[in-house]
Protein backbone atom coordinates (compact mmCIF):
# COMPACT_ATOMS: atom_id res chain seq x y z
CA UNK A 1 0.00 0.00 0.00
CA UNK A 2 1.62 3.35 -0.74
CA UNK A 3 2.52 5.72 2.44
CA UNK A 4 -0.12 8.17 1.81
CA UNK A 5 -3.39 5.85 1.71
CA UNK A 6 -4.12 4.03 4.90
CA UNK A 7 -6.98 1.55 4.34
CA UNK A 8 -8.81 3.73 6.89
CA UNK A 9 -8.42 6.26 3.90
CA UNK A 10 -9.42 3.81 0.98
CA UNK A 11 -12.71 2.87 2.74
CA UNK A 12 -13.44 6.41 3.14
CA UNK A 13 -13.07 6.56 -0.96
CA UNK A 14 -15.18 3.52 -1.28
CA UNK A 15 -17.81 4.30 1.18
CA UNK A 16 -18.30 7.74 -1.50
CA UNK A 17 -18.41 5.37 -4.72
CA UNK A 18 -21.38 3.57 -6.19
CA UNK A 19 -19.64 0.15 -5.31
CA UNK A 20 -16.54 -1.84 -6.18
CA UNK A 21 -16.80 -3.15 -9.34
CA UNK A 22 -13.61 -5.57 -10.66
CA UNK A 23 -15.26 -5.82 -14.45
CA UNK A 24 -14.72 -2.83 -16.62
CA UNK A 25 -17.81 -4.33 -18.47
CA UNK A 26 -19.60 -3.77 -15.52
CA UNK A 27 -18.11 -0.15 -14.62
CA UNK A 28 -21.17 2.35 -13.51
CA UNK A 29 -20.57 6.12 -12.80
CA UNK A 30 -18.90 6.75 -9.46
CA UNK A 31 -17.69 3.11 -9.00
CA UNK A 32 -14.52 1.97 -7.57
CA UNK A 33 -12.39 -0.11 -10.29
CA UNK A 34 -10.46 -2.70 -8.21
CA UNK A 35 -7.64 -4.34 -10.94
CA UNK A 36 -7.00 -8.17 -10.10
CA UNK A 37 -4.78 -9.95 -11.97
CA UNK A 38 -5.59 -13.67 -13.04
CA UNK A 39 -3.69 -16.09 -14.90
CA UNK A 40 -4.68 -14.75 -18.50
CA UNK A 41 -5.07 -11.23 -17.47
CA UNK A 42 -3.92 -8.31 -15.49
CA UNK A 43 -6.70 -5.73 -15.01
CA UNK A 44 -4.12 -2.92 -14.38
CA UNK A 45 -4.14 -2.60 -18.15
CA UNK A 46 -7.50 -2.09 -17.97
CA UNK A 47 -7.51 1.52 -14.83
CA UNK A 48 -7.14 3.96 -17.16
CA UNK A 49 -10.69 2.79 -19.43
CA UNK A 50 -11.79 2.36 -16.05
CA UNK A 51 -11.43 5.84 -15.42
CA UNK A 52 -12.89 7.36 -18.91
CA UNK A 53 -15.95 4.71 -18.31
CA UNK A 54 -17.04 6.90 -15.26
CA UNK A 55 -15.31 5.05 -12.11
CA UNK A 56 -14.47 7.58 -9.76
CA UNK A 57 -11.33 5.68 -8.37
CA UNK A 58 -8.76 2.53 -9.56
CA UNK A 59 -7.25 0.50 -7.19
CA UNK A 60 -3.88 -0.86 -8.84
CA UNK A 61 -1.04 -2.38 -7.82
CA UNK A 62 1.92 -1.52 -10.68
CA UNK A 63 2.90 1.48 -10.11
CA UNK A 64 3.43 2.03 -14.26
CA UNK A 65 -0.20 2.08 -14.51
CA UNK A 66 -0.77 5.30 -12.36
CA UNK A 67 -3.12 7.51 -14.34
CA UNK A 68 -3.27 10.47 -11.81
CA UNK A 69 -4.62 11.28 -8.00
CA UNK A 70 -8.20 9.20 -8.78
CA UNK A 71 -5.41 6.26 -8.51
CA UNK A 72 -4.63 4.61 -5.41
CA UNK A 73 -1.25 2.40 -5.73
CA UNK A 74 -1.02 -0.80 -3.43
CA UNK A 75 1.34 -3.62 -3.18
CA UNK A 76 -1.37 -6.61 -3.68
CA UNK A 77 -5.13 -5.61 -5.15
CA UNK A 78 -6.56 -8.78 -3.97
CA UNK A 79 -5.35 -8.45 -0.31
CA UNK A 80 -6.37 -5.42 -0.31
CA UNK A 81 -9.26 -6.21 -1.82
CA UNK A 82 -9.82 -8.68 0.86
CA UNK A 83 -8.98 -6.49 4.02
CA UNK A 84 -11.05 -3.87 3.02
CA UNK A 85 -13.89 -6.31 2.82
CA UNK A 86 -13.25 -7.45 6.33
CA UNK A 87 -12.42 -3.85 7.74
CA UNK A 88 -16.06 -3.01 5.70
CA UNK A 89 -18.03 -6.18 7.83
CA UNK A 90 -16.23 -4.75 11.38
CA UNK A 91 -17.56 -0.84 10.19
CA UNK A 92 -20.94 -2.05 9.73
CA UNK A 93 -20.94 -4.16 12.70
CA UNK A 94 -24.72 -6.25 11.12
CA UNK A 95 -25.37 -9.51 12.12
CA UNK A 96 -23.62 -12.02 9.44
CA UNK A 97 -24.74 -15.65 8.39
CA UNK A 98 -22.14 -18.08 6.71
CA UNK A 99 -23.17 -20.94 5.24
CA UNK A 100 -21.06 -23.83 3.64
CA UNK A 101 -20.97 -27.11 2.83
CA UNK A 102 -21.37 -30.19 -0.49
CA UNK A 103 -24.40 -29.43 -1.59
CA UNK A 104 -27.61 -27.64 -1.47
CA UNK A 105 -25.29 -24.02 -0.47
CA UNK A 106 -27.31 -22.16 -2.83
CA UNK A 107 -30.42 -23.43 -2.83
CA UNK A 108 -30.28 -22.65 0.76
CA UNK A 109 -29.00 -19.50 1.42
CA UNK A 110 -31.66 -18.42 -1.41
CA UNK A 111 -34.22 -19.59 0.71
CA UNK A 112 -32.84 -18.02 4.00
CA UNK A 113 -32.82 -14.73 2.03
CA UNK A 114 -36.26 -14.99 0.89
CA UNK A 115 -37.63 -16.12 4.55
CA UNK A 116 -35.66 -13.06 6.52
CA UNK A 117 -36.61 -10.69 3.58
CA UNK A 118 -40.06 -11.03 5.21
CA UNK A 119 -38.88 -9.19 8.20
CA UNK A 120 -35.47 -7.48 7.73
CA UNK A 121 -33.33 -5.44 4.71
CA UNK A 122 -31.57 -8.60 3.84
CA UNK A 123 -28.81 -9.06 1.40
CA UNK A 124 -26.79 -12.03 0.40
CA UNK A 125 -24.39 -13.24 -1.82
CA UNK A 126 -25.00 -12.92 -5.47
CA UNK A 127 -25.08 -16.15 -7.58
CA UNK A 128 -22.29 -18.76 -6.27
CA UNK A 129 -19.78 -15.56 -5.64
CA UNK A 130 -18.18 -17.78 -2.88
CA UNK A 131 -14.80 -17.91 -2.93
CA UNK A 132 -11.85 -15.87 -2.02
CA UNK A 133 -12.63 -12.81 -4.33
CA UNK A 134 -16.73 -13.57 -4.43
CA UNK A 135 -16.88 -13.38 -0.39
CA UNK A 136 -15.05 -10.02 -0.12
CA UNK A 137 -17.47 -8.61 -2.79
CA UNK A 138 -20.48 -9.58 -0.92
CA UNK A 139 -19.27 -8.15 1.98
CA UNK A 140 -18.81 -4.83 0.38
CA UNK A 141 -22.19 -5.32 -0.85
CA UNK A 142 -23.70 -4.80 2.40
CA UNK A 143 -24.14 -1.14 3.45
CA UNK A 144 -25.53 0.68 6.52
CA UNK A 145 -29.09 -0.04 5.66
CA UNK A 146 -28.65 -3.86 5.59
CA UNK A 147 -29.82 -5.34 8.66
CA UNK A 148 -28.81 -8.97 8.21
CA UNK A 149 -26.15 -10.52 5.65
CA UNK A 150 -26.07 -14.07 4.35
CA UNK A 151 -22.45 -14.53 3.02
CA UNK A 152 -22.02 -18.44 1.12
CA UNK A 153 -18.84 -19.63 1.45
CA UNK A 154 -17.37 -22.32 -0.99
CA UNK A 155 -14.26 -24.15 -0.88
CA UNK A 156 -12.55 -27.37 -2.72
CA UNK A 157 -9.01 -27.05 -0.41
CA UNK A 158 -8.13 -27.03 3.25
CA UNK A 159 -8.03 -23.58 5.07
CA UNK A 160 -10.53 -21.87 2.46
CA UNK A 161 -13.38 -22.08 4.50
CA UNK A 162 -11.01 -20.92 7.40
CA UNK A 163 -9.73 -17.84 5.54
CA UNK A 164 -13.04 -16.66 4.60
CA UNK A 165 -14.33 -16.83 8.07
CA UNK A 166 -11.90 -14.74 9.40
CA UNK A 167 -12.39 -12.36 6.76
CA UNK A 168 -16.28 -11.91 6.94
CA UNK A 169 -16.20 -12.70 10.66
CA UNK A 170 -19.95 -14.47 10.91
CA UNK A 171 -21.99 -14.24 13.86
CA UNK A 172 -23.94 -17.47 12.90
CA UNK A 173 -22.59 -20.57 10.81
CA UNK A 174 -24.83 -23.50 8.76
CA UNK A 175 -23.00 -26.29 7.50
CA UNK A 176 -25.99 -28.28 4.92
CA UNK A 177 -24.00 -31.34 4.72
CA UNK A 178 -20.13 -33.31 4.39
CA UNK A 179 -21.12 -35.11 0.94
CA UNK A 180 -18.43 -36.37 -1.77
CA UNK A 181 -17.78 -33.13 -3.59
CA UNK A 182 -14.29 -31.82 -4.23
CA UNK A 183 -13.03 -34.77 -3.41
CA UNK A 184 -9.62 -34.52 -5.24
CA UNK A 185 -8.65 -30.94 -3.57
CA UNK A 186 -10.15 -31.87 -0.34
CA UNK A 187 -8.22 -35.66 -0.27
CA UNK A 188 -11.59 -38.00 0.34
CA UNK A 189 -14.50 -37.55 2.47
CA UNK A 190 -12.22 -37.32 5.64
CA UNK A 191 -10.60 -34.17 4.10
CA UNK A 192 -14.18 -32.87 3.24
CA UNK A 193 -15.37 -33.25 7.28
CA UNK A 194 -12.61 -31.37 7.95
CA UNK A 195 -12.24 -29.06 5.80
CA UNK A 196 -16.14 -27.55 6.05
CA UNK A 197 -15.76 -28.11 9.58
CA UNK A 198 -13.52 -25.57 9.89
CA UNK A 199 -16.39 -22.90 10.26
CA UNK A 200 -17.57 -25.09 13.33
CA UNK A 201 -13.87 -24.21 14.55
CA UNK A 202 -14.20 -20.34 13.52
CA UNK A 203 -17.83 -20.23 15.72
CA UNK A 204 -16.35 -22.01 18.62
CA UNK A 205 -13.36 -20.09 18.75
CA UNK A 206 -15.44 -17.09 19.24
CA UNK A 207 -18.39 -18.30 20.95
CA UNK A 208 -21.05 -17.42 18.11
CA UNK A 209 -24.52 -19.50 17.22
CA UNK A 210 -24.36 -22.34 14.98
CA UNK A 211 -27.56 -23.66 13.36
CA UNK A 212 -27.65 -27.65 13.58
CA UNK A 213 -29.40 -30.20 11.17
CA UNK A 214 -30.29 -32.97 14.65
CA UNK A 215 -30.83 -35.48 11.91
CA UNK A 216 -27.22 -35.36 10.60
CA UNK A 217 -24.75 -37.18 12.92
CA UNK A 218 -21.44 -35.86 11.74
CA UNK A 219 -23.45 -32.35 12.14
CA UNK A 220 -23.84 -32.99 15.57
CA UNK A 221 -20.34 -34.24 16.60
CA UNK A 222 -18.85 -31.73 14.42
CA UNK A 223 -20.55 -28.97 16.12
CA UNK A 224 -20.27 -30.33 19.61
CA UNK A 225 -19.58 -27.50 22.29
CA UNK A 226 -20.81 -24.40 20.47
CA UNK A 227 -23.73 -22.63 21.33
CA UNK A 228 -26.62 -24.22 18.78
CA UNK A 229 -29.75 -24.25 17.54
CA UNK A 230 -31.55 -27.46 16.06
CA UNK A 231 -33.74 -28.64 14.07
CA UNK A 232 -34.99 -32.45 13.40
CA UNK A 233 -38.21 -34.38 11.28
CA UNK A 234 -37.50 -36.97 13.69
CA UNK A 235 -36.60 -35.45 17.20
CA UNK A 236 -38.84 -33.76 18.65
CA UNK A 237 -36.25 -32.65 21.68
CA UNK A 238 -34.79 -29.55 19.59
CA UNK A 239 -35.45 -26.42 19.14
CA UNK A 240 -37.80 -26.36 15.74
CA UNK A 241 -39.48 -29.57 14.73
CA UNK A 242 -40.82 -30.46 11.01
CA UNK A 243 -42.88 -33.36 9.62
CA UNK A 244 -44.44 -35.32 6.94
CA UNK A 245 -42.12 -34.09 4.41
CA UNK A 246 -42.90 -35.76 1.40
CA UNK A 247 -41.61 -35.16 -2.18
CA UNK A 248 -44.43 -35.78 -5.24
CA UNK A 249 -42.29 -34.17 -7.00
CA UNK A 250 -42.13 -31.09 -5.04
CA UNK A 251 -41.38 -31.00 -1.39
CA UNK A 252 -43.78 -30.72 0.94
CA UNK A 253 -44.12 -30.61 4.79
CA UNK A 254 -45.77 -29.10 7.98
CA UNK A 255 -44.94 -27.10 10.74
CA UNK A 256 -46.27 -25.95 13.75
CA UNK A 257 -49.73 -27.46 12.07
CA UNK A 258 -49.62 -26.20 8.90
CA UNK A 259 -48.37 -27.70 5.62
CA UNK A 260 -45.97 -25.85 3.35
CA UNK A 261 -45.81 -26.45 -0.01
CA UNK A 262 -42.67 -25.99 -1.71
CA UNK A 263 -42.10 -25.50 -5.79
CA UNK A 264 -38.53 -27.18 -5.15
CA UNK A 265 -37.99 -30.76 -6.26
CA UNK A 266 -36.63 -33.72 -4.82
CA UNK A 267 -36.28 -35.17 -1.20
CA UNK A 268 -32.57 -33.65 -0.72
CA UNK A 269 -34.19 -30.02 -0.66
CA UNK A 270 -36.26 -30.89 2.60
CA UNK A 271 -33.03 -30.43 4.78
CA UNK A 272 -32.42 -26.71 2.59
CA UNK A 273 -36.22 -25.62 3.76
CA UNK A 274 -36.13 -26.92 7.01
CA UNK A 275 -32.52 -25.06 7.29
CA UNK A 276 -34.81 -21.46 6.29
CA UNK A 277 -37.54 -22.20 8.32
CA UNK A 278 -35.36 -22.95 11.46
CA UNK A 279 -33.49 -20.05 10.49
CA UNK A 280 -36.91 -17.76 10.39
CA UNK A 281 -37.52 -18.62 13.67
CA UNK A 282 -34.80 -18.04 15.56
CA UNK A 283 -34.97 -14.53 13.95
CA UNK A 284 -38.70 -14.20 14.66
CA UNK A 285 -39.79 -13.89 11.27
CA UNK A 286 -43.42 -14.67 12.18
CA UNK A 287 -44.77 -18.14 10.60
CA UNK A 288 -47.47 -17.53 8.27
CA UNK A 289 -44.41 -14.70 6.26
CA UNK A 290 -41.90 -17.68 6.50
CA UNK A 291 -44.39 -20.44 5.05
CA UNK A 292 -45.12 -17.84 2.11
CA UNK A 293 -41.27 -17.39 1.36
CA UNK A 294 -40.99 -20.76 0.71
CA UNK A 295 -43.84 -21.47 -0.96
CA UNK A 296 -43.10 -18.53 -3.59
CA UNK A 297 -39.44 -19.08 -3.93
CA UNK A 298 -38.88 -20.55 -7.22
CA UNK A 299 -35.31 -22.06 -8.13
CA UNK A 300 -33.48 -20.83 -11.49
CA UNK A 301 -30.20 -21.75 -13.10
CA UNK A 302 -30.53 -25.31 -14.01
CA UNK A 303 -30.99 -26.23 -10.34
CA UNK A 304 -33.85 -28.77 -9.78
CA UNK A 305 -36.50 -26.88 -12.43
CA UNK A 306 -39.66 -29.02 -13.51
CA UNK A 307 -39.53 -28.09 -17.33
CA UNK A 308 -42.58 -29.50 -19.16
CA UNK A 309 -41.80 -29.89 -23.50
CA UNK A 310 -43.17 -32.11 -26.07
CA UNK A 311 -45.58 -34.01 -23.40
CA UNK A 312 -42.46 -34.75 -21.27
CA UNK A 313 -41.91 -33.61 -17.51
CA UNK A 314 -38.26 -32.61 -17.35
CA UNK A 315 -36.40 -32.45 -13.83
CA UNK A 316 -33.48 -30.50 -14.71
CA UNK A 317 -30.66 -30.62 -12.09
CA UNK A 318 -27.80 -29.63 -14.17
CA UNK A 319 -25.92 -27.35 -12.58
CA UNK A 320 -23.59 -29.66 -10.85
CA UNK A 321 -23.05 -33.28 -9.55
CA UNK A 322 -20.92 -34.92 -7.09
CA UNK A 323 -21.97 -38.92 -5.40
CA UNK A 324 -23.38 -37.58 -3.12
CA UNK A 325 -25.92 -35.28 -4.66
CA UNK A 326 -26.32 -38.20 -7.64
CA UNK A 327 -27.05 -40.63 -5.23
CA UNK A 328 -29.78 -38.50 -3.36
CA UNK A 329 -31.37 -37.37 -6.82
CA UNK A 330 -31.05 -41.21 -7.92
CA UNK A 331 -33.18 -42.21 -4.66
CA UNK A 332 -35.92 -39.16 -4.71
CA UNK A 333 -36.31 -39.97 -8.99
CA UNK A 334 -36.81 -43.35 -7.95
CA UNK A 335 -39.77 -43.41 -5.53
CA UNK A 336 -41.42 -41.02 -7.87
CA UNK A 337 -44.71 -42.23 -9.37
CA UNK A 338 -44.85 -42.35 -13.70
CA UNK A 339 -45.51 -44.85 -15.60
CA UNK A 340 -42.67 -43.87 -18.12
CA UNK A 341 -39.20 -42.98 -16.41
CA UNK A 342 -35.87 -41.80 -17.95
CA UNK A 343 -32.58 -41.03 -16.07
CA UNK A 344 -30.04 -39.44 -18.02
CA UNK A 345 -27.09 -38.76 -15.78
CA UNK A 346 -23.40 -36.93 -16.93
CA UNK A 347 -19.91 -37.46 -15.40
CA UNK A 348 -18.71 -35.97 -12.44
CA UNK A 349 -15.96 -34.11 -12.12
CA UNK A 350 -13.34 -33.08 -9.43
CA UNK A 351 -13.13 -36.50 -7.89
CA UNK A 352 -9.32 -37.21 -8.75
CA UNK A 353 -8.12 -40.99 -7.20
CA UNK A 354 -12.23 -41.49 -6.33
CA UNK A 355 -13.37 -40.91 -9.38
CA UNK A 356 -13.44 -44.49 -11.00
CA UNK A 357 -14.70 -45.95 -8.05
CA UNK A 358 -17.18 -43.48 -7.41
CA UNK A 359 -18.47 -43.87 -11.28
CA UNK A 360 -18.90 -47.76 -11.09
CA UNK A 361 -20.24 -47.22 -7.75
CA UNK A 362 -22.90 -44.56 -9.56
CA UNK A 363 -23.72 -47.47 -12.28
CA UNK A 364 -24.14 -50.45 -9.59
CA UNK A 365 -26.79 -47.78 -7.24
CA UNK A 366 -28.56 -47.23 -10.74
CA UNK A 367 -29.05 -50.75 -11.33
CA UNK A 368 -29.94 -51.64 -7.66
CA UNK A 369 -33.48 -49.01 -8.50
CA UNK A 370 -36.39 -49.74 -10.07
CA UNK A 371 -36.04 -46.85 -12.55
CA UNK A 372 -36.85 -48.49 -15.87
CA UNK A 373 -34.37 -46.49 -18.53
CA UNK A 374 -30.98 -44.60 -17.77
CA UNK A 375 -28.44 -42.94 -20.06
CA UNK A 376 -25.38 -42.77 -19.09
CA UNK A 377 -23.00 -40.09 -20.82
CA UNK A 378 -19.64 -39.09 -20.79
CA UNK A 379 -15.71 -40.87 -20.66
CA UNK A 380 -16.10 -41.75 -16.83
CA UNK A 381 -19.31 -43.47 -17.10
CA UNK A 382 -18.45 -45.22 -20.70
CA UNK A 383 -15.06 -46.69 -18.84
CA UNK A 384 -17.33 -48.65 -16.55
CA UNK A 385 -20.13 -49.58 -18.62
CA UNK A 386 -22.31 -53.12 -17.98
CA UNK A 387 -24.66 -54.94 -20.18
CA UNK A 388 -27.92 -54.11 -19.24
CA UNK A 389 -31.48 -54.18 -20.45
CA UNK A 390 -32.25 -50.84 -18.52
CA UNK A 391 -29.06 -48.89 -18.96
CA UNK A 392 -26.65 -47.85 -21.77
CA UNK A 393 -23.33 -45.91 -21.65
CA UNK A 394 -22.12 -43.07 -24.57
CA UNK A 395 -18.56 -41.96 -24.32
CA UNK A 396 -19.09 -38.62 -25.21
CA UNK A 397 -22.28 -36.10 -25.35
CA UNK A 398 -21.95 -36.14 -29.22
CA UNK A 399 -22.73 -39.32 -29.25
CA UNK A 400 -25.46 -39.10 -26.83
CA UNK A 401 -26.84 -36.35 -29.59
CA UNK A 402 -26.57 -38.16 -32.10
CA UNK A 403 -28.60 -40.90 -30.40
CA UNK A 404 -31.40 -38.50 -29.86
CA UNK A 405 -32.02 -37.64 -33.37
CA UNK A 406 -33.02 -41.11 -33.84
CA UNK A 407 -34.60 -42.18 -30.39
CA UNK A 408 -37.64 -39.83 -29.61
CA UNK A 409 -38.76 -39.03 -26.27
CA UNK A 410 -42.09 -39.17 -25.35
CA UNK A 411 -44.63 -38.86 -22.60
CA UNK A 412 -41.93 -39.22 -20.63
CA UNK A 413 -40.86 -37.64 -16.56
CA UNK A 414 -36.83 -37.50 -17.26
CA UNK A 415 -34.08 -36.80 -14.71
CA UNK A 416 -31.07 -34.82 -16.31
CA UNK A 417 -28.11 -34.32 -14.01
CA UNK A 418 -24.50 -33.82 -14.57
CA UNK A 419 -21.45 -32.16 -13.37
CA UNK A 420 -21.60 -28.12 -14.75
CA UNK A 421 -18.38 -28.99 -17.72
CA UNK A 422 -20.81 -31.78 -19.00
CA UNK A 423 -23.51 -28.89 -19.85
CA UNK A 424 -26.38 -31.59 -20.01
CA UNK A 425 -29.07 -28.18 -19.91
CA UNK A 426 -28.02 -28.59 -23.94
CA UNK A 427 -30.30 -32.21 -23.84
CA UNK A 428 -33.89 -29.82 -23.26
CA UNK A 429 -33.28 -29.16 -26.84
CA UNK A 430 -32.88 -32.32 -27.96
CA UNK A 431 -36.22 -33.64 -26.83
């Protein structure tokens, strides 16, 4: 940082701008240009158009780039970046929820947004902005009017989920679940445990609230010692109690006598709802409000839409996949009632010694169900293919395609998930 700008000073700058905005694309008058540097670019080059497109102030850090006294000149943009975030949260002083975990992270902290919104000026992160860049600009999204953050926290190494906590410093921590994501940066589901976990660590250390799913054993030794608050379909000895949940497709349940029903598929998004509503109360959102948030919140981006075309019922679920998550949608397409079922499931990625076994474990769960069709499609799948009257295997998606021109589908309630590089969202136009 150079000797004249303290980073008392730069928030004073930013805290005058529209926002920070790291995207000359995305520049607005009055905003505050921040230049990172990736591994194909270095946004420096980019402070002076930054300047002429109306931002009021660049934050750079080579000094060749100065343009004049709208520039400030610092030794590392991201860190600095990232410090002002957390010097931002500690200004504002709001209440802060982090969530983490395999799956379901944005799902949920959607629906805890939409169920506090009832009550409170709410903001949360944007999209899956989660990581080590996404977390401080959600942070410096907040401002003096918001009254409660949500701030989603993802991670696929050690010490992530540590670093972010200490930078947005939460006041209340939800972990939805340890699944089999990441498994290659994390080093198996041991390395997973721990490596979410480390938010449990951040909330004990500083004797915060951590919301608990009862139902979840490693959420309950994980969490042991810290101040929490539970919730259970089974238990009725916790602090907010839910039943009957059912999925048809859509989830429903009931609480405190009344049934919710949700417009989110599939029996894995119970836990994300139950997560909201326990959340709700503790905040005393009052009932009826948080019933009505989740009855209205409808899921976008290729996560777990019904999609109806050509007299077929299309679950899509193609924004990512890991076992874990397959396995759960495998289970909740399989108890659904149709008398014409399709499954067509895409590799998974990011599963680097596991991922053969996890694959042929995939194809043995599939033909353990009762589910009377399922594609298979990609290299990971193909390498462990069986003969089977109910299943067949394509090494690539072109060949999948080209399979489709031939094979119409019809009448049909299809499950299409994948890992987010297999793209499967591209099959709706096949059928």
């Amino acid at each position: 940082m150079n000797i004249h700008m303290t980073l008392a000073d730069i928030h004073a700058l930013f805290l005058q701008s529209s926002g920070i905005v790291i995207d000359t694309r995305k520049i607005t008058p009055n905003a505050f240009f921040v230049a990172l540097k990736g591994d194909r670019f270095d946004a420096n080059t980019f402070a002076a158009e930054a300047l002429q497109l109306g931002a009021s102030y660049v934050l750079i850090d080579n000094a060749s780039y100065f343009i004049d006294d709208r520039t400030i000149v610092v030794s590392d943009a991201l860190t600095t970046l990232q410090e002002l975030a957390h010097y931002h949260r500690t200004y504002l002083g709001l209440p802060i929820i982090a969530l983490t975990g395999s799956n379901g992270k944005t799902t949920t902290k959607e629906l805890i947004h939409a169920v506090l919104s009832q009550k409170y000026a709410c903001k949360a992160t944007v999209g899956n902005l989660n990581n080590h860049i996404g977390v401080p600009l959600t942070l410096l999204s907040f401002d003096s009017k918001t009254k409660i953050g949500i701030v989603e926290m993802g991670a696929n190494h050690q010490k992530e989920i540590e670093f972010l906590c200490a930078l947005a410093s939460p006041d209340f921590g939800y972990i939805t679940n340890f699944g089999k994501a990441h498994l290659e940066g994390f080093g198996g589901v041991e390395g997973v445990i721990k490596g979410k976990s480390e938010m449990y660590g951040y909330l004990r250390a500083h004797h915060k609230k951590v919301f608990v799913n009862a139902d979840d054993p490693i959420q309950l030794a994980q969490s042991e010692s810290i101040d929490a608050y539970t919730f259970s379909a089974y238990n009725t000895q916790v602090d907010v109690n839910i039943t009957a949940i059912q999925a048809n497709p859509f989830v429903s349940l009931s609480h405190e006598g009344a049934k919710v029903q949700s417009q989110l598929i599939g029996l894995y998004n119970a836990t994300n709802i139950c997560a909201a509503i326990t959340i709700g109360i503790y905040f005393s959102v009052p009932t009826a409000d948080i019933h009505s948030a989740i009855a209205n919140y409808i899921p976008t981006n290729n996560r777990s839409q019904l999609l109806q075309k050509n007299g077929n019922e299309i679950i899509l679920d193609a924004y990512n996949a890991n076992p874990s998550s397959m396995a759960v949608a495998v289970a909740n397409f399989a108890q659904l009632q149709h008398s014409s079922k399709i499954m067509i499931l895409g590799d998974m990625f990011e599963l680097g010694e596991e991922s053969a076994a996890e694959h042929a474990a995939l194809v043995k769960l599939v033909s353990q169900t009762t589910v009377p069709c399922t594609y298979f499609v990609g290299p990971s799948f193909y390498a462990h293919r069986i003969d089977s009257q109910v299943m067949q295997f394509f090494n690539s998606y072109a060949d999948f395609e080209q399979f489709c021109t031939t094979t119409p589908f019809q009448n049909a309630l299809l499950l299409i998930k994948g890992s987010r590089g297999m793209a499967l969202e591209r099959i709706v136009e096949l059928l």
